[in-house]
Protein backbone atom coordinates (compact mmCIF):
# COMPACT_ATOMS: atom_id res chain seq x y z
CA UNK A 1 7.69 1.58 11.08
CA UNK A 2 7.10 5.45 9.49
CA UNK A 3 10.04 4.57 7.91
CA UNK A 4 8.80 1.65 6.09
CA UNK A 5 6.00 2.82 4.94
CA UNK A 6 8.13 5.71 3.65
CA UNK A 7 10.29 3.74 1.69
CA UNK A 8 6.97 1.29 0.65
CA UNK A 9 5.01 4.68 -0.99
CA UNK A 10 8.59 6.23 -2.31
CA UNK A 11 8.43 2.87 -4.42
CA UNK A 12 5.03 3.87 -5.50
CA UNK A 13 5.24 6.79 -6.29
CA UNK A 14 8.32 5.90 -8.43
CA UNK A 15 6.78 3.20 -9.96
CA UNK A 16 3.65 4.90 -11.07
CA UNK A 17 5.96 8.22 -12.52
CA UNK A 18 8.05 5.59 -14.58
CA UNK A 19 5.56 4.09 -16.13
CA UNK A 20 4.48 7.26 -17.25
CA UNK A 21 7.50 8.88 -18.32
CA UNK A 22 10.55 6.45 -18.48
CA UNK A 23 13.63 7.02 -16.56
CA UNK A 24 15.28 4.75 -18.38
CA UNK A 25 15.57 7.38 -21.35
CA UNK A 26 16.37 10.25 -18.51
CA UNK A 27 19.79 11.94 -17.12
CA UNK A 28 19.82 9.03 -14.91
CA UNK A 29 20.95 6.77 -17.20
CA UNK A 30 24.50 8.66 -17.71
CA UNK A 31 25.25 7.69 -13.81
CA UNK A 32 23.47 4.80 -13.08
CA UNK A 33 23.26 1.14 -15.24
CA UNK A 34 19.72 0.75 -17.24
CA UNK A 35 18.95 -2.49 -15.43
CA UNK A 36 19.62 -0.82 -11.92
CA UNK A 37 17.49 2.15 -13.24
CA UNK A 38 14.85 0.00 -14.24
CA UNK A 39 14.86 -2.49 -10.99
CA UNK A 40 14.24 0.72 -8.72
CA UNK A 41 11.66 1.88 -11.04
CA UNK A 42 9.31 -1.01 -12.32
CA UNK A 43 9.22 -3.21 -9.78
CA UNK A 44 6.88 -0.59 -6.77
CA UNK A 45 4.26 -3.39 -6.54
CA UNK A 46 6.53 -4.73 -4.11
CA UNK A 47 6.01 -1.58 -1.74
CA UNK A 48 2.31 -2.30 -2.09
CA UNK A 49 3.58 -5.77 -0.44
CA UNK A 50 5.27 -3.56 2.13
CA UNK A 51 2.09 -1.39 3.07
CA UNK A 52 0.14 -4.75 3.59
CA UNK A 53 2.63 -6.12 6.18
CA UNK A 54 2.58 -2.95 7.96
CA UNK A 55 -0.86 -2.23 7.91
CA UNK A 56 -1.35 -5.69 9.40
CA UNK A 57 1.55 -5.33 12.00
CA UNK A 58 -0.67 -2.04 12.82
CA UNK A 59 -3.96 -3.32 13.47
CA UNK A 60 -3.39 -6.44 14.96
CA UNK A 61 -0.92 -4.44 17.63
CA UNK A 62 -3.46 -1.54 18.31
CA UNK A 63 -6.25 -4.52 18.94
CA UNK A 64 -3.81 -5.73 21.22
CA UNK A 65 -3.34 -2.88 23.18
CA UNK A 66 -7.07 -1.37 23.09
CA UNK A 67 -8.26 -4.89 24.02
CA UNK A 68 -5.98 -6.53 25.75
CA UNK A 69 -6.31 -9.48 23.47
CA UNK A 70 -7.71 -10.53 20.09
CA UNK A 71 -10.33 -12.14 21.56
CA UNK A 72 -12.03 -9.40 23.05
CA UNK A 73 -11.56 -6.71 20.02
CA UNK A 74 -15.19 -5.01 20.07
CA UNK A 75 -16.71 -5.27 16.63
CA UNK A 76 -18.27 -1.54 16.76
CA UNK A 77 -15.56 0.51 17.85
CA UNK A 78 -13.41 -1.58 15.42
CA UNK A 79 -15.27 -1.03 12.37
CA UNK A 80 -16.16 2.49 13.03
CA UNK A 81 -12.40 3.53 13.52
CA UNK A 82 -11.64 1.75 10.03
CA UNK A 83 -14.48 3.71 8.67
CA UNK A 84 -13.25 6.95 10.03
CA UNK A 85 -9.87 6.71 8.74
CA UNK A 86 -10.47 5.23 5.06
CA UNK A 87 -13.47 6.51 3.91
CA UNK A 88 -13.99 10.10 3.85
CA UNK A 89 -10.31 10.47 2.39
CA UNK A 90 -11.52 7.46 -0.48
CA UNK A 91 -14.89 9.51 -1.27
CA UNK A 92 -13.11 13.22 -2.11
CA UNK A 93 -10.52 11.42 -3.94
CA UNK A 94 -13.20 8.94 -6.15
CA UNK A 95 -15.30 13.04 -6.52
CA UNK A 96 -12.24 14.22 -7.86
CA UNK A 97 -11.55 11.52 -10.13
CA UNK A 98 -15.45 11.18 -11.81
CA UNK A 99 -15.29 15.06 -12.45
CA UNK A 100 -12.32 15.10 -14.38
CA UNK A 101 -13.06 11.94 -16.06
CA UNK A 102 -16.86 12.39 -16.62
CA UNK A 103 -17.26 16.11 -16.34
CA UNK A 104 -13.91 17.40 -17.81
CA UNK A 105 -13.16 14.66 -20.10
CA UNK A 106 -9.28 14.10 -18.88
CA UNK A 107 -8.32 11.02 -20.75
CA UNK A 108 -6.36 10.18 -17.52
CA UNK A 109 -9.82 9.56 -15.68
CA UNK A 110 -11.59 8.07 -17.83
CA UNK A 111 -13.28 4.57 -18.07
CA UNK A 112 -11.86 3.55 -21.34
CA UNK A 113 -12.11 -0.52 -21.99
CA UNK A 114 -9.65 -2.58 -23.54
CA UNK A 115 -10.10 -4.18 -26.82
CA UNK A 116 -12.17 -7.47 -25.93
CA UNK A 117 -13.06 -6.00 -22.52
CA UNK A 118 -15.83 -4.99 -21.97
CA UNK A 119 -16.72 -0.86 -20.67
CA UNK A 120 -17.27 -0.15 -17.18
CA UNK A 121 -19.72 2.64 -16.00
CA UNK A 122 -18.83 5.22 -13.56
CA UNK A 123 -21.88 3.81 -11.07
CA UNK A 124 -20.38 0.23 -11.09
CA UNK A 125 -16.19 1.49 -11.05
CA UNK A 126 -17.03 3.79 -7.95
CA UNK A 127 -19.12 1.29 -6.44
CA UNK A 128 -16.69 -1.28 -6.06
CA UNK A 129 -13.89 0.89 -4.90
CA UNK A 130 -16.56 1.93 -2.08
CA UNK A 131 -17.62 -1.94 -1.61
CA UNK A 132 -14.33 -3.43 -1.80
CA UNK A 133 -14.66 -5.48 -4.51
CA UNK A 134 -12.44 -3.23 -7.58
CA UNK A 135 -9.49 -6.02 -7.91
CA UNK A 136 -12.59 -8.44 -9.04
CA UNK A 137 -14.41 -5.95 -11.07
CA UNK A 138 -10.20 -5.63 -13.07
CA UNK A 139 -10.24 -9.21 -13.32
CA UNK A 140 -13.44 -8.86 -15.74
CA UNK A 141 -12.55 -5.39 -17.21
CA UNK A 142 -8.77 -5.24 -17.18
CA UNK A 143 -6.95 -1.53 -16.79
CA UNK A 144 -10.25 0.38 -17.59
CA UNK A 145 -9.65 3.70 -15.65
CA UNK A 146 -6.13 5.14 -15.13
CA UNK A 147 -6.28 6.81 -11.55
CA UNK A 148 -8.59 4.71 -10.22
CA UNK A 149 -6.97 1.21 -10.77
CA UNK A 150 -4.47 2.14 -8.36
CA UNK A 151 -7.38 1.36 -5.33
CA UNK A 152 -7.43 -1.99 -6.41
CA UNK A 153 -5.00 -2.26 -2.86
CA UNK A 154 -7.84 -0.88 -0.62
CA UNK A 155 -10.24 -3.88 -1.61
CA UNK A 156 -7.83 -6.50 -0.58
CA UNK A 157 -6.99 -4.40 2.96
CA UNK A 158 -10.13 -4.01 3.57
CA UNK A 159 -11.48 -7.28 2.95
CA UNK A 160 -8.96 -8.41 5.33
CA UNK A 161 -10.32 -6.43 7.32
CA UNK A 162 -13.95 -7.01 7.44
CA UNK A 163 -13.45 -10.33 8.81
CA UNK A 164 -10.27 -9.47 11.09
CA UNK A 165 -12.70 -9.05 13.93
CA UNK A 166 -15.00 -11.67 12.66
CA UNK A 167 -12.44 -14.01 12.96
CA UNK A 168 -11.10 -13.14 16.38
CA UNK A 169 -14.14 -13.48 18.01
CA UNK A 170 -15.07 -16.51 16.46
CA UNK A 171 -12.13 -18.10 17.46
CA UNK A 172 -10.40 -16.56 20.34
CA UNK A 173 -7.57 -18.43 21.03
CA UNK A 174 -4.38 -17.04 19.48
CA UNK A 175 -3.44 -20.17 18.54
CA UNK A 176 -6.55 -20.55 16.28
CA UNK A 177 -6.39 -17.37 14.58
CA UNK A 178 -2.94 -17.32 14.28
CA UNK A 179 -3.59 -20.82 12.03
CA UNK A 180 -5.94 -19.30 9.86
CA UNK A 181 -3.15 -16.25 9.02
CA UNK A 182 -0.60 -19.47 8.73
CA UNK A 183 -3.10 -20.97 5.77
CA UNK A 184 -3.10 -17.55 4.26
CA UNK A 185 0.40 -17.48 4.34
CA UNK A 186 0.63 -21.00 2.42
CA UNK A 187 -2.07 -20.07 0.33
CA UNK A 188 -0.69 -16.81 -1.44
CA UNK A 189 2.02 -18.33 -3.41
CA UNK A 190 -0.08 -21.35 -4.54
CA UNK A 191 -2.75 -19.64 -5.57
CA UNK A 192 0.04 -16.51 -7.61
CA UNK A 193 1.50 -19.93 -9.03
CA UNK A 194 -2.19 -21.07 -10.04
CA UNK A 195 -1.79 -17.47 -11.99
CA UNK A 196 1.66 -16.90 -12.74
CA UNK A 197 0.49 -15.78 -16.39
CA UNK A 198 -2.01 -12.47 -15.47
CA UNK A 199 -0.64 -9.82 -13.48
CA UNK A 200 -4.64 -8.96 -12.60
CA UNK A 201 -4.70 -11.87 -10.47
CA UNK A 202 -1.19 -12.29 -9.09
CA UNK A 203 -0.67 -8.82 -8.14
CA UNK A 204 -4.05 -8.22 -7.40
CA UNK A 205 -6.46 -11.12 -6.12
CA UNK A 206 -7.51 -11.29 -2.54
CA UNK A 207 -5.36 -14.54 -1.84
CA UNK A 208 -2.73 -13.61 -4.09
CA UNK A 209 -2.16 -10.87 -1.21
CA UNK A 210 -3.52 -11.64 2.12
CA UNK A 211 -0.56 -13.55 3.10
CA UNK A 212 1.46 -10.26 3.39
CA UNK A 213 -1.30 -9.02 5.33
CA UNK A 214 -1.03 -11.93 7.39
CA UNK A 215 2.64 -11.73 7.78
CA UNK A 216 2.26 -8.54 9.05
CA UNK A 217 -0.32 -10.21 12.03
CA UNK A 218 1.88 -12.47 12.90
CA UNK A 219 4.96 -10.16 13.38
CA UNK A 220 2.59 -7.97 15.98
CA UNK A 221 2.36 -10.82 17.85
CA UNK A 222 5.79 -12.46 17.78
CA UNK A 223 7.01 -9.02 18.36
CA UNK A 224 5.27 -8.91 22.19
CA UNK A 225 7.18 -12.43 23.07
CA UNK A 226 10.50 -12.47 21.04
CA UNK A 227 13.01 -9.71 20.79
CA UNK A 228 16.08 -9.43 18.14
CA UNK A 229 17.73 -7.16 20.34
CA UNK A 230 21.33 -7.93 20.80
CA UNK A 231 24.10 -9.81 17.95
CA UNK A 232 22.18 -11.90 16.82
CA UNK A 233 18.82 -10.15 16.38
CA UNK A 234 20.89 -7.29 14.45
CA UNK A 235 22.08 -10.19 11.94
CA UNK A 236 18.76 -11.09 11.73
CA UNK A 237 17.63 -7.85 10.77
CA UNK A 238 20.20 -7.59 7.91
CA UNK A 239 19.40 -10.54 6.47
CA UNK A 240 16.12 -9.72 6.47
CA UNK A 241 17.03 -6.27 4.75
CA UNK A 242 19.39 -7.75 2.26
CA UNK A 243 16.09 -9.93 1.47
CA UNK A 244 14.21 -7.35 0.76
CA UNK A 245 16.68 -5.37 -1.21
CA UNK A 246 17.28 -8.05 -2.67
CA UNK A 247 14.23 -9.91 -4.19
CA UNK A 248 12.96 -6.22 -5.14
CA UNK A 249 15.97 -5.40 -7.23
CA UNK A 250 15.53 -9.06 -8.78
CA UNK A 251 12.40 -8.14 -10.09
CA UNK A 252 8.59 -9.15 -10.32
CA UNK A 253 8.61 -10.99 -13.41
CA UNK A 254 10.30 -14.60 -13.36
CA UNK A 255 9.35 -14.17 -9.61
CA UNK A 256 5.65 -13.92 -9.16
CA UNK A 257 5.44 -16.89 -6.91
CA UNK A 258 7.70 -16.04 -4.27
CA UNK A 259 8.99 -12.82 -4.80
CA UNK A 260 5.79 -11.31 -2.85
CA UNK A 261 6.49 -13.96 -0.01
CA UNK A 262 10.17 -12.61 0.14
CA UNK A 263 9.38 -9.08 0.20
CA UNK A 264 6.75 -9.86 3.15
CA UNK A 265 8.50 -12.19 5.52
CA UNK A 266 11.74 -9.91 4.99
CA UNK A 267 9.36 -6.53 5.63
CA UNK A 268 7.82 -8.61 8.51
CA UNK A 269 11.31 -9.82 10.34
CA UNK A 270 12.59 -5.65 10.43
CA UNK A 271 9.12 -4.80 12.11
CA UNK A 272 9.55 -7.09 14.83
CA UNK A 273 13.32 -5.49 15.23
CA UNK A 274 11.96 -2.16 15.24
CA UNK A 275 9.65 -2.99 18.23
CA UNK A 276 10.47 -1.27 21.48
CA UNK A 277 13.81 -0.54 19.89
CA UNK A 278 15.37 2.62 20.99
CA UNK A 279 16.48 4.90 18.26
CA UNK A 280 19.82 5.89 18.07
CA UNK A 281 20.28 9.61 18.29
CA UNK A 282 21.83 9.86 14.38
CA UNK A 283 18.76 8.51 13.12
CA UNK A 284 16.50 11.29 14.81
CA UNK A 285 18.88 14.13 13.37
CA UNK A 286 19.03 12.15 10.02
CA UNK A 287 16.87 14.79 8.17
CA UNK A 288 15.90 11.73 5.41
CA UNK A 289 14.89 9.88 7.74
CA UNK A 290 12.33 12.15 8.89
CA UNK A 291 11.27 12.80 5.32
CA UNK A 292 11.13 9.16 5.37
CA UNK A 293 8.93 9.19 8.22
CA UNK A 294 6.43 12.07 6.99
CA UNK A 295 5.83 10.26 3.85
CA UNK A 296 5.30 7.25 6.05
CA UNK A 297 2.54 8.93 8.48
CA UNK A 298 1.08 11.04 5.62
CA UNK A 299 1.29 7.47 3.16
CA UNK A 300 -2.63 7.06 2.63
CA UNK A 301 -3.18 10.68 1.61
CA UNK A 302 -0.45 10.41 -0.74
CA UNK A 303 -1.61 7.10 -2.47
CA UNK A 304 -4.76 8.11 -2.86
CA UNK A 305 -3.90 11.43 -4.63
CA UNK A 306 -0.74 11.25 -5.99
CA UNK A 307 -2.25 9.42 -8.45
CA UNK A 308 -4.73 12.62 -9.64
CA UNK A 309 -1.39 14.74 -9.41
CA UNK A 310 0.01 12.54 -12.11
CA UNK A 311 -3.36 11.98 -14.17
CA UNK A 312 -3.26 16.12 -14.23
CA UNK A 313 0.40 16.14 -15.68
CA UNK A 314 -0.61 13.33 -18.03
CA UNK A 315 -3.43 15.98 -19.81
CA UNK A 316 -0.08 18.51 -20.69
CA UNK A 317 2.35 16.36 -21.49
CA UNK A 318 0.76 12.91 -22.45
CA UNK A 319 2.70 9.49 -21.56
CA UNK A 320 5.97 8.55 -23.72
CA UNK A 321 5.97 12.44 -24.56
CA UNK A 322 8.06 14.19 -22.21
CA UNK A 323 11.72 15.39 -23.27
CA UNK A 324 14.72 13.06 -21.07
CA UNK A 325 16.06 16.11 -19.59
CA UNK A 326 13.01 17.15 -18.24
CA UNK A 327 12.07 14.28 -16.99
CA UNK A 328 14.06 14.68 -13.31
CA UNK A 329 12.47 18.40 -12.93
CA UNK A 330 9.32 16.84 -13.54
CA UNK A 331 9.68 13.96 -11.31
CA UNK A 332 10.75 16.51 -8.21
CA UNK A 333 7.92 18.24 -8.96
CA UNK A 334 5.48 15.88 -9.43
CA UNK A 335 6.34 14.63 -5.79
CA UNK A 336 6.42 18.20 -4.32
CA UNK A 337 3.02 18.44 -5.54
CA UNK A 338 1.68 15.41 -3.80
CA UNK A 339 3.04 15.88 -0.89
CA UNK A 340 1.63 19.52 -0.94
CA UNK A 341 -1.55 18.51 -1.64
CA UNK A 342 -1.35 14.98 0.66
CA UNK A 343 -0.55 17.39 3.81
CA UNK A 344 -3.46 19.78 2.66
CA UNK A 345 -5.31 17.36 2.18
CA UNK A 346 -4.17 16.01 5.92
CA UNK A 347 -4.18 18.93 7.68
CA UNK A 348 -7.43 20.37 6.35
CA UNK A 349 -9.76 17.78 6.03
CA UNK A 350 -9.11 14.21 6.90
CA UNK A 351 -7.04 14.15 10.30
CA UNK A 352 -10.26 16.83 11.61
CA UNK A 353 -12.99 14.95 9.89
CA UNK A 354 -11.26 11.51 11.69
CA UNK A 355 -11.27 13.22 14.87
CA UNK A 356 -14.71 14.03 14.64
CA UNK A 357 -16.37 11.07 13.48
CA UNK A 358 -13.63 9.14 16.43
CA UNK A 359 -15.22 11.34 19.11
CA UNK A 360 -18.58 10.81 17.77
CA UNK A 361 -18.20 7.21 17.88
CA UNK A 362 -16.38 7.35 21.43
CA UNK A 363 -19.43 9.45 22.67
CA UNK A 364 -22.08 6.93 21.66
CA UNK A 365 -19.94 3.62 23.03
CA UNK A 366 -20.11 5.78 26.37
């Protein structure tokens, strides 16, 4: 699972560096074909697809096994936990970005509207970050702020969210709730064919991606009855890879409808393979794959300020400006830096803050 979410915020990070400095015009391109070059590069939405199936193959699993069931999942404890984890991270990062942007006047963190769209204040862009609601404030501004469009992703997870528990007390039978995640499984690719034309709403709406979310539900629960252990399972797996590779290397545009739905059943299938399964001793040696893994366990500090990391880079050497063979050096050190600063960040502040405010909250249930 560490692993996935490793690979999902690799995708990210790579996306986000391309589209600031092409590796299309980089050393790359004397090794690798353009189009393959490009594939990898411009199409990391697709790991944001990733993150939402594991983040709901997460907490539907952990309500599971601090519950015993969905319907008993205690709305306090369950709120409070999501609370501790996402927001004191979210606030220091949104600080960060409103001084540079307000204070120090780096273009990268600015509010800066569109032609024909209209400006956003700092008040109203930090406020719906904080209230969930930033993928609907794009949809009526457009790209207005460089490093903080990125937390567009956070509204639709937490959203989710919000009613999660709402919606497995109300209904409490399994059976019910898992119909309701069915219906936002049907509903994602209608409603990204509804909107096929505007990349703010089918990359970006709530029900353009709750159905990865919900993917990722349903996987935590087949996972506790089915198991793909054995032949068959493993050719299920590898299908389900070869899926994944390959709708992401197809690309996002000329697939908006079902690409996402690809990328999230596929994502979905190897989590349920990867439950209870026993890892092979090459795979704990495989130095990669624990890279892999740290990016995957430290993947919320680094997508909330990798993004800054870049922003600063963008103030020296603005985009479309950097030399091609620079452009590697820059991109190795662009992710040394945010993973320096994601594990400071970590270490220092929001694994002690969210063991604090955890205890806290565990005192007062007692």
């Amino acid at each position: 699972m560490d692993v996935l979410r490793g690979i999902a915020i690799s995708l990210v990070l790579l996306l986000h560096f391309h589209l600031s400095y092409s590796l299309v015009d980089s050393p790359l391109a004397a090794v690798l074909p353009v189009e393959f070059i490009r594939a990898v590069a411009r199409n990391g939405n697709y790991g944001v697809t990733m993150f939402f199936v594991v983040s709901g193959y997460l907490i539907t699993s952990t309500t599971l096994r601090r519950h015993g069931s969905l319907g008993n999942v205690d709305l306090r404890s369950f709120y409070a936990f999501r609370f501790a984890r996402i927001v004191p991270c979210l606030v220091v990062a949104l600080a960060v970005i409103v001084v540079l942007g307000l204070v120090l006047k780096q273009p990268a963190f600015m509010n800066v509207a569109k032609p024909g769209w209209p400006e956003v204040g700092y008040p109203v862009a930090v406020l719906s970050v904080l209230g969930f609601w930033h993928n609907v404030l794009m949809q009526h501004a457009w790209y207005f702020n460089y490093a903080m469009n990125i937390y567009w992703s956070l509204s639709v997870e937490e959203v989710f969210y919000l009613a999660f528990p709402l919606l497995c007390i109300g209904l409490k039978r399994p059976w019910a709730i898992v119909a309701v995640w069915v219906l936002a499984i049907v509903a994602g690719p209608i409603y990204r064919g509804f909107h096929a034309d505007d990349e703010i709403y089918f990359m970006y709406g709530y029900l353009a991606c709750f159905d990865a979310v919900a993917f990722g539900c349903c996987a935590a629960l087949l996972a506790r009855r089915a198991s793909l252990r054995g032949w068959g399972g493993r050719q299920l797996q590898l299908a389900a890879a070869c899926l994944v590779a390959v709708t992401y290397l197809r690309g996002i545009h000329g697939n908006e409808v079902l690409g996402f739905t690809a990328i999230a059943a596929g994502t979905a299938v190897l989590l349920v393979g990867a439950h209870d399964e026993r890892v092979p001793g090459w795979a704990l040696r495989s130095r990669a794959l624990a890279g892999l893994r740290w990016l995957g366990r430290h993947s919320y500090e680094l997508y909330l300020f990798h993004i800054i990391v870049l922003g600063l880079m963008r103030s020296f050497v603005p985009r479309g400006a950097m030399g091609e063979v620079y452009k590697l050096p820059a991109l190795a050190f662009f992710v040394a830096v945010s993973v320096v600063v994601a594990w400071g960040v970590a270490r220092f502040y929001s694994e002690p803050v969210n063991a604090r405010l955890r205890g806290f909250l565990l005192r007062k249930e007692r």
